[in-house]
PDB file of N, CA and C in Angstrom:
ATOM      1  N   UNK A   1     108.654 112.771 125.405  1.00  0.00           N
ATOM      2  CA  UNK A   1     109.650 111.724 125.633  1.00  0.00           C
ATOM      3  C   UNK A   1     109.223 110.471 124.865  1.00  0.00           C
ATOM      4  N   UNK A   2     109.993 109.810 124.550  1.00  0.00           N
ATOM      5  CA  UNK A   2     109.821 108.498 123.459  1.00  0.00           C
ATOM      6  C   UNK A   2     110.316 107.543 124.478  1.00  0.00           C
ATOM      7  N   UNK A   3     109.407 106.212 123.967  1.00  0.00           N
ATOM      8  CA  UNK A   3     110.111 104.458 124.594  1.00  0.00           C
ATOM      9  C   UNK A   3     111.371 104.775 124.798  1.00  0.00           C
ATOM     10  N   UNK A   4     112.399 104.620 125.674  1.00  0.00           N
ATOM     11  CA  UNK A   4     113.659 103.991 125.546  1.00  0.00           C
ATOM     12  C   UNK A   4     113.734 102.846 125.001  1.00  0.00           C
ATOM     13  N   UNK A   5     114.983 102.863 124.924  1.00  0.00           N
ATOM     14  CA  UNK A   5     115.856 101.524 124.202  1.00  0.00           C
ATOM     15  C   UNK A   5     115.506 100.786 125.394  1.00  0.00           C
ATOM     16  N   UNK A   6     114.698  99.520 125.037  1.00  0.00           N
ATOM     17  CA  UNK A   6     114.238  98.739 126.591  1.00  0.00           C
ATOM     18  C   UNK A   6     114.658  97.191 126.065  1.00  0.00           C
ATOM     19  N   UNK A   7     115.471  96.270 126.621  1.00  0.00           N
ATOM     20  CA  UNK A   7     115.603  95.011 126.585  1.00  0.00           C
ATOM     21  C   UNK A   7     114.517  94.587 126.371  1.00  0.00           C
ATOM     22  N   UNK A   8     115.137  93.267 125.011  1.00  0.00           N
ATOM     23  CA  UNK A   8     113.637  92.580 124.153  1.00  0.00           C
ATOM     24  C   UNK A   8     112.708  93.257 123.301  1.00  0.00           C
ATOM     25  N   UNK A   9     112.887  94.490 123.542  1.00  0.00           N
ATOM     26  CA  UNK A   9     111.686  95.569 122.460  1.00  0.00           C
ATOM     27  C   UNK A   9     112.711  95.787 121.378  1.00  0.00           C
ATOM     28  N   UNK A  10     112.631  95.342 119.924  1.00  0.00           N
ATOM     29  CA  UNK A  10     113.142  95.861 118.882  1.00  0.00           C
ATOM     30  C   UNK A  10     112.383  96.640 118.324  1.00  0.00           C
ATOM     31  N   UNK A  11     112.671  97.202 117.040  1.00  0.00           N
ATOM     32  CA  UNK A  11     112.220  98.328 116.535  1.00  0.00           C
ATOM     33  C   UNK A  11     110.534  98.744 115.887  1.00  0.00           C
ATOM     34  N   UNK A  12     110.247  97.134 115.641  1.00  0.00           N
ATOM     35  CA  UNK A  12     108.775  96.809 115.142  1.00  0.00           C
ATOM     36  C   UNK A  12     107.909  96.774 116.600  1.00  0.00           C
ATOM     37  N   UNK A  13     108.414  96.024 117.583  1.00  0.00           N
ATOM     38  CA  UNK A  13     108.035  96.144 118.638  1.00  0.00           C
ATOM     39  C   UNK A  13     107.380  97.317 119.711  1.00  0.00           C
ATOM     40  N   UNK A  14     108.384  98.693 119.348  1.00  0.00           N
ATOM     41  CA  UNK A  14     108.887  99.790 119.634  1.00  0.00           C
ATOM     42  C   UNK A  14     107.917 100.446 119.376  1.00  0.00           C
ATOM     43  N   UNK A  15     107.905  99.993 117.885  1.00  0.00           N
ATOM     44  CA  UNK A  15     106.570 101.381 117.046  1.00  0.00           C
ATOM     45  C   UNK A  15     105.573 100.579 117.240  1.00  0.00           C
ATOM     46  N   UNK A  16     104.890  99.527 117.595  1.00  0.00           N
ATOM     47  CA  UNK A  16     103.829  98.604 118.326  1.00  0.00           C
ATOM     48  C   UNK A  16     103.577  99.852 119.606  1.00  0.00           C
ATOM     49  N   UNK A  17     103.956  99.872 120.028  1.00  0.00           N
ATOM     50  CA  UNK A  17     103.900 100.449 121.427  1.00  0.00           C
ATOM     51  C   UNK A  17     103.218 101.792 121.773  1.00  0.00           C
ATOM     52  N   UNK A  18     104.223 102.702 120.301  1.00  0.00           N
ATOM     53  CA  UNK A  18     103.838 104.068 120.710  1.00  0.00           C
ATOM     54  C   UNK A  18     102.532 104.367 119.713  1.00  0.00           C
ATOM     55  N   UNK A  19     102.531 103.356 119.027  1.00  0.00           N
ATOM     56  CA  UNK A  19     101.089 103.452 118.344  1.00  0.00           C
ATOM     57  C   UNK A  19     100.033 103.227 118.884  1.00  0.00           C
ATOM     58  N   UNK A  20     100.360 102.398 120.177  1.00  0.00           N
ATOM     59  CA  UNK A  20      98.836 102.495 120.976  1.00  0.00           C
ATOM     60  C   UNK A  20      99.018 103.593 122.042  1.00  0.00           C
ATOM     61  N   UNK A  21     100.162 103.977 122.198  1.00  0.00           N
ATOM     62  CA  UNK A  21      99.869 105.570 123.185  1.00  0.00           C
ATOM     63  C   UNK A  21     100.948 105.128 124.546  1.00  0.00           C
ATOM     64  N   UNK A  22     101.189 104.185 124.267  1.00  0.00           N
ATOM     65  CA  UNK A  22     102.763 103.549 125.262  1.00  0.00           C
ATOM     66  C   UNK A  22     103.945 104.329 124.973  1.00  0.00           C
ATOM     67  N   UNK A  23     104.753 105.454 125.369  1.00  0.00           N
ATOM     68  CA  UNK A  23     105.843 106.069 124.655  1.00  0.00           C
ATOM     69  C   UNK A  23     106.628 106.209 125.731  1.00  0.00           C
ATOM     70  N   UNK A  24     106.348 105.999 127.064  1.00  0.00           N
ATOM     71  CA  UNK A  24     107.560 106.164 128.066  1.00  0.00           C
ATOM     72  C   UNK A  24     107.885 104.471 128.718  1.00  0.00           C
ATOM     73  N   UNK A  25     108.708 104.202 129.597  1.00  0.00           N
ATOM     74  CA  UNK A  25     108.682 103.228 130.780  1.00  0.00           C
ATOM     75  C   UNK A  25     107.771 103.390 131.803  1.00  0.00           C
ATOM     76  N   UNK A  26     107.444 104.291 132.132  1.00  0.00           N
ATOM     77  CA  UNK A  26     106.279 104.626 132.894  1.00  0.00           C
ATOM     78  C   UNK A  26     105.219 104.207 132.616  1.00  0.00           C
ATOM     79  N   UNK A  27     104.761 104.444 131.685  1.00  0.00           N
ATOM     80  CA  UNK A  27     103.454 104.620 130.501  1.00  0.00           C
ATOM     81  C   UNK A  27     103.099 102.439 130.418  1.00  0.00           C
ATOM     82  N   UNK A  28     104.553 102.383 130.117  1.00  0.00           N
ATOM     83  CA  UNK A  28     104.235 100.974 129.926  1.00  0.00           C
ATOM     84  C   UNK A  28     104.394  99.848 130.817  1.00  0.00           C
ATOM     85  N   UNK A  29     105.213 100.240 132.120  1.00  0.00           N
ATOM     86  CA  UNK A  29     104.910  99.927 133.900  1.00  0.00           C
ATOM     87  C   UNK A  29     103.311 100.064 133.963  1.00  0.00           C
ATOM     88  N   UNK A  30     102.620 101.334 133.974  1.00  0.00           N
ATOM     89  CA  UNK A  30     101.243 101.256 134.314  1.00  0.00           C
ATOM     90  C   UNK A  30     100.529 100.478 134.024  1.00  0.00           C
ATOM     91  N   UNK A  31     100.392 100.414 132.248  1.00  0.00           N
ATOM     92  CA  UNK A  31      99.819  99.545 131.822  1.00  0.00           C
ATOM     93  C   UNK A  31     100.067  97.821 132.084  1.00  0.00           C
ATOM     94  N   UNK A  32     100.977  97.721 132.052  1.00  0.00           N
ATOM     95  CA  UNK A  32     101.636  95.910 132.567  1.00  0.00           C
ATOM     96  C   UNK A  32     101.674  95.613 130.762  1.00  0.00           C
ATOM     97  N   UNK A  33     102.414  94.084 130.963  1.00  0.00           N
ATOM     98  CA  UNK A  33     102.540  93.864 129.823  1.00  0.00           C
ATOM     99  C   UNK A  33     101.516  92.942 129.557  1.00  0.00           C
ATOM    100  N   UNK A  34     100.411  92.920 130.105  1.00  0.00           N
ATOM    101  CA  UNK A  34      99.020  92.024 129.301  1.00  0.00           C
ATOM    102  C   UNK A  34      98.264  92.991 128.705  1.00  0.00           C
ATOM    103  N   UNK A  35      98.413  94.471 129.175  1.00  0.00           N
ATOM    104  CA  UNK A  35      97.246  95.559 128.548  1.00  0.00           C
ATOM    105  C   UNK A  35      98.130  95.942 127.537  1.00  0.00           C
ATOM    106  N   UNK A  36      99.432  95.949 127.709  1.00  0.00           N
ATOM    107  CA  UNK A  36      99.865  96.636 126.505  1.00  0.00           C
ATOM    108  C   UNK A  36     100.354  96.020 125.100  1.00  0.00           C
ATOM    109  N   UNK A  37      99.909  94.416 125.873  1.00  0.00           N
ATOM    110  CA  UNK A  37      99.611  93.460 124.401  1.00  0.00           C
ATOM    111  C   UNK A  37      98.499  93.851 123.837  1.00  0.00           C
ATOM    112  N   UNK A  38      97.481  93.490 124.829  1.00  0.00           N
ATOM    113  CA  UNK A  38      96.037  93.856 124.434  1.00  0.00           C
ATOM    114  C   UNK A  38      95.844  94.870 123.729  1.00  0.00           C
ATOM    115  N   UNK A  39      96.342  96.210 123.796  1.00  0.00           N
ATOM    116  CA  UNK A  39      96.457  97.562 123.223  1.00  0.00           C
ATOM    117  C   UNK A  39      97.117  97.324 121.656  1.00  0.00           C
ATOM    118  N   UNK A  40      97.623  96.240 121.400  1.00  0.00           N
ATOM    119  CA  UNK A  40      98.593  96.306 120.107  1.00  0.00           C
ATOM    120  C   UNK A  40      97.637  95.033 119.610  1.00  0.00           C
ATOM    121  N   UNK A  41      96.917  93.850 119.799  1.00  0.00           N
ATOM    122  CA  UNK A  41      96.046  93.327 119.258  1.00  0.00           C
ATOM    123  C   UNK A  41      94.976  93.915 119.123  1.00  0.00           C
ATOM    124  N   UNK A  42      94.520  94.471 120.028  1.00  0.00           N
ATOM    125  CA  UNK A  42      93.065  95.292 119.343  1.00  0.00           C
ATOM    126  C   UNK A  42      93.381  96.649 118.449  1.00  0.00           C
ATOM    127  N   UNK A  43      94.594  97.239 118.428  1.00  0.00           N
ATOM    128  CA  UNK A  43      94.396  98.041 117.201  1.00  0.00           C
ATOM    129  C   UNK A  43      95.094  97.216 115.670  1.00  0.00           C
ATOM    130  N   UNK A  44      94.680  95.992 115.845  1.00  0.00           N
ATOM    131  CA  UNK A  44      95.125  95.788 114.378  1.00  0.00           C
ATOM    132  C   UNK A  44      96.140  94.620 114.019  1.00  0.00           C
ATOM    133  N   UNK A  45      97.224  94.908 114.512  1.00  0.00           N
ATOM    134  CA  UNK A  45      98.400  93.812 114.591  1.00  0.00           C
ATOM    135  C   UNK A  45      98.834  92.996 115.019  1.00  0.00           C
ATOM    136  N   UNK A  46      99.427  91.781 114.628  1.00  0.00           N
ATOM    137  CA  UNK A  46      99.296  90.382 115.042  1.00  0.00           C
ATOM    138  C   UNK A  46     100.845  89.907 116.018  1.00  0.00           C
ATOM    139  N   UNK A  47     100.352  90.326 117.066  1.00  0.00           N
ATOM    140  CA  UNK A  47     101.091  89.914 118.058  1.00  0.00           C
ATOM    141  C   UNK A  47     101.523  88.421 118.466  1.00  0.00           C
ATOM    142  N   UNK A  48     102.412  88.310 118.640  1.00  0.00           N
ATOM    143  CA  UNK A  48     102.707  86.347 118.856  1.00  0.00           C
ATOM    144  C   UNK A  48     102.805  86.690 120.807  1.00  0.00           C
ATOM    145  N   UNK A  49     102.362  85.691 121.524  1.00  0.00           N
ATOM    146  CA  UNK A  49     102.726  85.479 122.916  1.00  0.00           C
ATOM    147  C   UNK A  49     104.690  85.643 123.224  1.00  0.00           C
ATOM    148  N   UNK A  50     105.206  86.015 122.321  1.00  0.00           N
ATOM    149  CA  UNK A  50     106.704  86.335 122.286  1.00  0.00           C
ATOM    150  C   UNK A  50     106.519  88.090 123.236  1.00  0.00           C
ATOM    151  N   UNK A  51     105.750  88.648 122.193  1.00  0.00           N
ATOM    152  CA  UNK A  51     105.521  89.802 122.259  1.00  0.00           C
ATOM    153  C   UNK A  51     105.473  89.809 124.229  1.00  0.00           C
ATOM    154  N   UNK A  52     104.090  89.308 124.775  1.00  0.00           N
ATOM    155  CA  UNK A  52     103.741  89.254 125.928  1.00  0.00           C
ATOM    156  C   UNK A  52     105.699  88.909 126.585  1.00  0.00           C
ATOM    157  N   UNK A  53     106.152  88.373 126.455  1.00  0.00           N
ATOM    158  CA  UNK A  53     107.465  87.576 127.348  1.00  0.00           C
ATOM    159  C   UNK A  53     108.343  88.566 126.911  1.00  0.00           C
ATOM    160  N   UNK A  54     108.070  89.232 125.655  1.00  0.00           N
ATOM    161  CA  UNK A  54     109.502  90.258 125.240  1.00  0.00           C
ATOM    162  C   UNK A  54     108.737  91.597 126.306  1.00  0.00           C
ATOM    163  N   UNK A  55     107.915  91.910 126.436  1.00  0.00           N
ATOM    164  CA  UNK A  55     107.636  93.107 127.305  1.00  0.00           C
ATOM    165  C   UNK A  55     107.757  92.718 128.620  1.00  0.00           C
ATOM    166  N   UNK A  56     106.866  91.585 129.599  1.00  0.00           N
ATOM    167  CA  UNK A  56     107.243  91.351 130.868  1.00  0.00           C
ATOM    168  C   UNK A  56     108.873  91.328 131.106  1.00  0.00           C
ATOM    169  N   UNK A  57     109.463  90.516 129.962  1.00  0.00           N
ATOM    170  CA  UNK A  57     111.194  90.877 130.303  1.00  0.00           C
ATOM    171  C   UNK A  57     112.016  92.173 130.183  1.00  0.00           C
ATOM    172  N   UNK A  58     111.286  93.131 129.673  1.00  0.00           N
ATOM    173  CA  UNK A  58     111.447  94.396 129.507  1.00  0.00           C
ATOM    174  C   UNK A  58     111.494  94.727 130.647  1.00  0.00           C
ATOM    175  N   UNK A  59     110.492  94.851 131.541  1.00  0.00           N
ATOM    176  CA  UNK A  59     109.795  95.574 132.738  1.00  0.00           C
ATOM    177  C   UNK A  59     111.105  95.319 133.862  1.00  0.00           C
ATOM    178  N   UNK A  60     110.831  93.457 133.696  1.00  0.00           N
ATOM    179  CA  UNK A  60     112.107  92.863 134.656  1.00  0.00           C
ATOM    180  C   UNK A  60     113.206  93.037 134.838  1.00  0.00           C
ATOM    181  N   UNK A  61     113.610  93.937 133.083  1.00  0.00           N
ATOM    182  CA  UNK A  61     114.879  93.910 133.000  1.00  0.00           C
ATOM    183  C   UNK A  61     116.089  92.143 133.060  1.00  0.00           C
ATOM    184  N   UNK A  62     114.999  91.375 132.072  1.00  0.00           N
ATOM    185  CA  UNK A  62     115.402  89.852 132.000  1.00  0.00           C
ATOM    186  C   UNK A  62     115.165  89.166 130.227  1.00  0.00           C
ATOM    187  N   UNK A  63     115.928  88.416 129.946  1.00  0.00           N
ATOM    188  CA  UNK A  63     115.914  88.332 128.611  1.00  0.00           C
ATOM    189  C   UNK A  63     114.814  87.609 128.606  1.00  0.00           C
ATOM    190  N   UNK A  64     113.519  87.588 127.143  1.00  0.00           N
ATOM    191  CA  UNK A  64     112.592  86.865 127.249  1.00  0.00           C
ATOM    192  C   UNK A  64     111.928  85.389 127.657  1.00  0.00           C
ATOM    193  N   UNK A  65     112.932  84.984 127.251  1.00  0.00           N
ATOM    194  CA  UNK A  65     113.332  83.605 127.589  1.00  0.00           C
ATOM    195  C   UNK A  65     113.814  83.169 128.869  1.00  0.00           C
ATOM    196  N   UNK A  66     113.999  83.814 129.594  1.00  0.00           N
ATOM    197  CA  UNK A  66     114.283  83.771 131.237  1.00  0.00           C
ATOM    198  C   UNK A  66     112.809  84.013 132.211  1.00  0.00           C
ATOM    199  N   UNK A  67     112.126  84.922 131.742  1.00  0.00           N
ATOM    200  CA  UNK A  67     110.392  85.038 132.391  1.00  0.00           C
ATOM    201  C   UNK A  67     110.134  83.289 132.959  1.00  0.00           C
ATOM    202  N   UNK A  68     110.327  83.462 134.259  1.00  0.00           N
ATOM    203  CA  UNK A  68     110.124  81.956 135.021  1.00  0.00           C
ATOM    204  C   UNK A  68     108.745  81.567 134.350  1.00  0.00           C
ATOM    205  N   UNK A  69     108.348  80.196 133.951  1.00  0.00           N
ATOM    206  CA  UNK A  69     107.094  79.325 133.617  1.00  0.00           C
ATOM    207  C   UNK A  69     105.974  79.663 134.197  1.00  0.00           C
ATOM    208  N   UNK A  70     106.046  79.677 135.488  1.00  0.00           N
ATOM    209  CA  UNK A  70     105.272  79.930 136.062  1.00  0.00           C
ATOM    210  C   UNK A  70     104.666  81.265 135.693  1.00  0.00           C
ATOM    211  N   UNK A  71     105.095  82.290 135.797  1.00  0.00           N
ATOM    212  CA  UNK A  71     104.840  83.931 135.238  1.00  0.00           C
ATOM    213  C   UNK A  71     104.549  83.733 133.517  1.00  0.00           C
ATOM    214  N   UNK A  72     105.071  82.865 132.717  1.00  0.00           N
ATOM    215  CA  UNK A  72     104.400  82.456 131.531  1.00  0.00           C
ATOM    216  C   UNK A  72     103.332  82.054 131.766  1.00  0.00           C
ATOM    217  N   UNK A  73     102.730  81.530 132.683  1.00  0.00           N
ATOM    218  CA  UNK A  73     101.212  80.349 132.385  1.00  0.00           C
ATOM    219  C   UNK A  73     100.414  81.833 132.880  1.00  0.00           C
ATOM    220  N   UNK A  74     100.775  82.446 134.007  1.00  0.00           N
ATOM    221  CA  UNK A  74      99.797  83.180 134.466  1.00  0.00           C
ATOM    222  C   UNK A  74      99.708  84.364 133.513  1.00  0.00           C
ATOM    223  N   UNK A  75     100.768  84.886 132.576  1.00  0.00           N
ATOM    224  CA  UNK A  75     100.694  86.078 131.642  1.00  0.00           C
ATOM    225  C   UNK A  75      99.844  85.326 130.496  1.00  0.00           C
ATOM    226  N   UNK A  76      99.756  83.964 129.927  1.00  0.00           N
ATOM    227  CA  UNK A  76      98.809  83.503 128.899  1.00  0.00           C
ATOM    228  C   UNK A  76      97.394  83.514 129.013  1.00  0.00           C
ATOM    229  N   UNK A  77      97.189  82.924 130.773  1.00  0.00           N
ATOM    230  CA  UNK A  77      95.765  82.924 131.104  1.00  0.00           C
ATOM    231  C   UNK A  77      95.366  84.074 131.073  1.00  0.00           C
ATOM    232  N   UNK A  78      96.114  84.869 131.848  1.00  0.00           N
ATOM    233  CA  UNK A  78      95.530  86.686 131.463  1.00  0.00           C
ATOM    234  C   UNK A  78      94.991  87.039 130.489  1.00  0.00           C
ATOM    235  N   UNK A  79      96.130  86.695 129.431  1.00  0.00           N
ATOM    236  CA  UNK A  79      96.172  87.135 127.834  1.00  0.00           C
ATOM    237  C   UNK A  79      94.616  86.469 126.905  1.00  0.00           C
ATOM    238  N   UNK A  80      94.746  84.968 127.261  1.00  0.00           N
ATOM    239  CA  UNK A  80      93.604  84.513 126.769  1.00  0.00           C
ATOM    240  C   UNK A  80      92.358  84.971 127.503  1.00  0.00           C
ATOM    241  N   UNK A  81      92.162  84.896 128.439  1.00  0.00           N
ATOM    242  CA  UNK A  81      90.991  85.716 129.155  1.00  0.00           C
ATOM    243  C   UNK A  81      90.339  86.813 128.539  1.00  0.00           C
ATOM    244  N   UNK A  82      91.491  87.775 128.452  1.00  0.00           N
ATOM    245  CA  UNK A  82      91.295  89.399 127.743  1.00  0.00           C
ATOM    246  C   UNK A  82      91.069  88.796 126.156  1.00  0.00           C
ATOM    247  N   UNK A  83      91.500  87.692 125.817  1.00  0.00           N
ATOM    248  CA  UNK A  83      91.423  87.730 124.155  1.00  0.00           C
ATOM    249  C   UNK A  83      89.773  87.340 124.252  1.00  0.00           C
ATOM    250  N   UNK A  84      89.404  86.699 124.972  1.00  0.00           N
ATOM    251  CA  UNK A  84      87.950  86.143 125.093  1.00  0.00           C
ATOM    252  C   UNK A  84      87.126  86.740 124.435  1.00  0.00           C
ATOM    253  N   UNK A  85      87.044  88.059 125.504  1.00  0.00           N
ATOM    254  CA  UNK A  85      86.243  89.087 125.639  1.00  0.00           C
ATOM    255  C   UNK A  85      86.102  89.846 124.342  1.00  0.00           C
ATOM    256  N   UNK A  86      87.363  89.979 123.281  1.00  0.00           N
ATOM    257  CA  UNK A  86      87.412  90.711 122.388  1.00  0.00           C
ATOM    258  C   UNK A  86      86.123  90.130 120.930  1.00  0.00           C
ATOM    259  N   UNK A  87      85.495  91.188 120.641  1.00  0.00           N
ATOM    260  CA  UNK A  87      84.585  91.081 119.404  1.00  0.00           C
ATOM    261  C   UNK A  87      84.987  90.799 118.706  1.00  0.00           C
ATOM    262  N   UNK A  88      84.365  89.898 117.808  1.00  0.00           N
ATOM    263  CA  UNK A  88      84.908  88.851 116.299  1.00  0.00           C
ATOM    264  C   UNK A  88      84.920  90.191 115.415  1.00  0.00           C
ATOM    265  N   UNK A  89      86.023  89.624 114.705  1.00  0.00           N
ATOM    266  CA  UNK A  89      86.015  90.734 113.592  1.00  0.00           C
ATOM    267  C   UNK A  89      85.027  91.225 112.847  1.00  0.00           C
ATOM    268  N   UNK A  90      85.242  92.221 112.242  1.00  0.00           N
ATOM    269  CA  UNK A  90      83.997  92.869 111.404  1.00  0.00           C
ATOM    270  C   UNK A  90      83.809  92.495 110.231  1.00  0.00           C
ATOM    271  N   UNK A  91      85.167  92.551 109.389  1.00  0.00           N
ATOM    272  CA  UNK A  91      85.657  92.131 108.136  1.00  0.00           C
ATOM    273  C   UNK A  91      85.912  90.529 107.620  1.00  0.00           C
ATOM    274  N   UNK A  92      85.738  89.624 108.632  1.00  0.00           N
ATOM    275  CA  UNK A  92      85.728  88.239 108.331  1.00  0.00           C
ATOM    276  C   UNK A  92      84.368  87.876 108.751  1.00  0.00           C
ATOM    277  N   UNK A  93      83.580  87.488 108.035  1.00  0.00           N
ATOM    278  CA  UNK A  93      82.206  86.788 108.109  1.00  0.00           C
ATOM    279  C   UNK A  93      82.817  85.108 109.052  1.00  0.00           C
ATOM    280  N   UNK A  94      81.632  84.622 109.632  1.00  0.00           N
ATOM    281  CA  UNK A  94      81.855  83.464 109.824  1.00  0.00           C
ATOM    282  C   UNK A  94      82.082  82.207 109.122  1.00  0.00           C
ATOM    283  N   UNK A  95      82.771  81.366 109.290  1.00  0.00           N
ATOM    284  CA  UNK A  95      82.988  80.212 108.875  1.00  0.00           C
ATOM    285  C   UNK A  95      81.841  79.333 108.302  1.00  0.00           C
ATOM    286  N   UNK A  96      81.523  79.151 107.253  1.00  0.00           N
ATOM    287  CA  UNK A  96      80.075  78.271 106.734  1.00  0.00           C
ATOM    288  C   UNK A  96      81.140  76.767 107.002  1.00  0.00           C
ATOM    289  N   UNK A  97      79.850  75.622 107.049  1.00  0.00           N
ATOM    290  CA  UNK A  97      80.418  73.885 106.592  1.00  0.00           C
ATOM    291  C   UNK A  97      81.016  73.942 105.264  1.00  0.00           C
ATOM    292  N   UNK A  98      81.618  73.489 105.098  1.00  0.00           N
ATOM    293  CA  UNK A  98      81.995  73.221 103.822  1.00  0.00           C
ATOM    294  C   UNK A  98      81.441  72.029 103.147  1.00  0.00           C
ATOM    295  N   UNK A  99      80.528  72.047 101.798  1.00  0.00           N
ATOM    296  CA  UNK A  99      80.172  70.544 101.584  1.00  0.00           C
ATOM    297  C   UNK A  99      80.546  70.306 100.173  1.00  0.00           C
ATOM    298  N   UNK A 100      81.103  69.133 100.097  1.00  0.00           N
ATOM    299  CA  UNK A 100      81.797  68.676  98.839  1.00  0.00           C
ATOM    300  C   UNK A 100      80.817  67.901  98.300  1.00  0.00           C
ATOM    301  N   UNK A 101      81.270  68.573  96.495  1.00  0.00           N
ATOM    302  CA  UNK A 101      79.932  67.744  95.681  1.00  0.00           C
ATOM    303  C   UNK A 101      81.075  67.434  94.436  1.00  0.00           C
ATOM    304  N   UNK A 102      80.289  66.209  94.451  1.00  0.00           N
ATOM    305  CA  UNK A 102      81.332  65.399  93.310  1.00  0.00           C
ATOM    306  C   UNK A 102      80.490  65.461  92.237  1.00  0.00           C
ATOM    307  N   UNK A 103      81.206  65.527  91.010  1.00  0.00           N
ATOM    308  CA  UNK A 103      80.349  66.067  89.997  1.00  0.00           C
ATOM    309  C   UNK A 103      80.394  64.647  89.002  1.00  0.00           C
ATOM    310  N   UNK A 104      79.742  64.175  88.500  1.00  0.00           N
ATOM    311  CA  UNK A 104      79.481  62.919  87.800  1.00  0.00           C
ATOM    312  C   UNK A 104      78.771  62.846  86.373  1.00  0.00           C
ATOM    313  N   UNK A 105      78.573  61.748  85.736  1.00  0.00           N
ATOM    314  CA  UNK A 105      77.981  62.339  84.145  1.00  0.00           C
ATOM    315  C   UNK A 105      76.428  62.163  84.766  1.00  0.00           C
ATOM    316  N   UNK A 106      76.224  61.819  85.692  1.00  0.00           N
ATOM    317  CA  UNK A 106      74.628  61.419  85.976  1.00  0.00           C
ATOM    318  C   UNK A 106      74.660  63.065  86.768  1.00  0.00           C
ATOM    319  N   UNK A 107      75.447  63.326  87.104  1.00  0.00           N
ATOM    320  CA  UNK A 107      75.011  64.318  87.802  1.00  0.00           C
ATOM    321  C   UNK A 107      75.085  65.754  86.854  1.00  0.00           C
ATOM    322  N   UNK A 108      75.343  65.863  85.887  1.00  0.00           N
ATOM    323  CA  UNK A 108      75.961  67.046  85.068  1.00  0.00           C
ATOM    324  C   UNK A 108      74.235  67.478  84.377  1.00  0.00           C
ATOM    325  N   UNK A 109      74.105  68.660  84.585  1.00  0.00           N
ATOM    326  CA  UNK A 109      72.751  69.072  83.724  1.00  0.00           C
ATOM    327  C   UNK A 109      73.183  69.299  82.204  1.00  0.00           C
ATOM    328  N   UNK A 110      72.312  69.025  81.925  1.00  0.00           N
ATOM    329  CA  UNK A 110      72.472  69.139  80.421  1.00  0.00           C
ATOM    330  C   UNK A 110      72.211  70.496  79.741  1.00  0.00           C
ATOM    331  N   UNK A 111      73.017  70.930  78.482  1.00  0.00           N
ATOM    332  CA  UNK A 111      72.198  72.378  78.151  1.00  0.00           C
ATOM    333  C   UNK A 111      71.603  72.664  77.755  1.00  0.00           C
ATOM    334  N   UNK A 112      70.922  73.947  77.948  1.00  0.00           N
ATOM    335  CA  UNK A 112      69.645  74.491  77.832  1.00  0.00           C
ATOM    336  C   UNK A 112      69.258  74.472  76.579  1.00  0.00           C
ATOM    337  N   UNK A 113      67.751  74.795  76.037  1.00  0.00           N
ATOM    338  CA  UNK A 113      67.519  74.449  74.903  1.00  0.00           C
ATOM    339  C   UNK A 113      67.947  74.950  73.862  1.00  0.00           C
ATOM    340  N   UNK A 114      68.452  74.827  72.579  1.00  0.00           N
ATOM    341  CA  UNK A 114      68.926  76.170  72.021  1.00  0.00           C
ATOM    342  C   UNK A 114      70.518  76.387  72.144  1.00  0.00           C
ATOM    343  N   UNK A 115      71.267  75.744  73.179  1.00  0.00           N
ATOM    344  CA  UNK A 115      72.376  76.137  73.151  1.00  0.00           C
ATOM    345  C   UNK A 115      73.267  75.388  71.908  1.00  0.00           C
ATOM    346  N   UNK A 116      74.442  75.823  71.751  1.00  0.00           N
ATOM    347  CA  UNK A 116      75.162  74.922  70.601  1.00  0.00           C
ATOM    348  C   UNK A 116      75.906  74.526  71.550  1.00  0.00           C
ATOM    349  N   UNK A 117      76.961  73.216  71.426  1.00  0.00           N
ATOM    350  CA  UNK A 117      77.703  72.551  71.767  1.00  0.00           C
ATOM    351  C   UNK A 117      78.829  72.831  71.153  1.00  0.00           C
ATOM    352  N   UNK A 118      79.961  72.411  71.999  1.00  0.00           N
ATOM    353  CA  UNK A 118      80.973  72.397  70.823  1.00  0.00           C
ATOM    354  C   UNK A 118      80.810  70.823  69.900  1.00  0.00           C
ATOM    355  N   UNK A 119      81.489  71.702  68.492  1.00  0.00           N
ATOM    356  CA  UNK A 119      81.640  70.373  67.949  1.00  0.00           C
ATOM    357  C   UNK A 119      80.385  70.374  67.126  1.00  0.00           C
ATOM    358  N   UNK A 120      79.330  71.107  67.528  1.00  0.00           N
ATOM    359  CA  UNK A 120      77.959  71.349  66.675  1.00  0.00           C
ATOM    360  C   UNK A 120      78.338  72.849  66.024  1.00  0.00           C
ATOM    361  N   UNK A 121      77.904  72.722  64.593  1.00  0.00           N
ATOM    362  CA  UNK A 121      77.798  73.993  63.750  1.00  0.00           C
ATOM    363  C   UNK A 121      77.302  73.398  62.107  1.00  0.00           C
TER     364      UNK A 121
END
């Protein structure tokens, strides 16, 4: 059995889903819609907090934008919580300082011995 056609899940959404192993209403009731964000950020793809409000309104059977505030703050804290926990990527090294060097005629080395210049021949 495949996702149904579920309010708020479009088609990118859809295949989000069954790519992490979500393919019924059932499947994605169990999970709730903070694991089955979680399930689509940790394999890879860049989920917006839309995502989180387009699935809880799924479940509700309520357009995304209707998910009362309150059920927003507590589905973010969830969300960020679980994002916490998740391991820094593998493929992005950390962030070095960045330090800016201004380059000046006092500061310019001169060339090596032997070299030609332009303009010398």
């Amino acid at each position: 059995m495949t996702l149904p056609k579920l309010r708020n899940i479009g088609p990118k959404s859809a295949a989000w889903l069954r790519q992490v192993g979500l393919h019924t209403r059932e499947e994605l009731e169990a999970a709730g819609p903070v694991e089955a964000y979680m399930r689509i950020k940790r394999a890879g793809f860049k989920p917006t907090m839309n995502l989180l409000y387009a699935i809880e309104g799924a479940l509700c059977d309520c357009h995304w934008q209707e998910v009362p505030e309150p059920r927003r703050q507590q589905l973010v804290a969830e969300a960020e919580a679980a994002i916490e926990q998740l391991p820094p990527p593998r493929y992005k090294p950390a962030a070095a300082p960045v330090r800016t060097t201004v380059m000046t005629a006092d500061t310019v080395e001169p060339p090596p011995p032997g070299a030609v210049e332009s303009g010398e021949e």
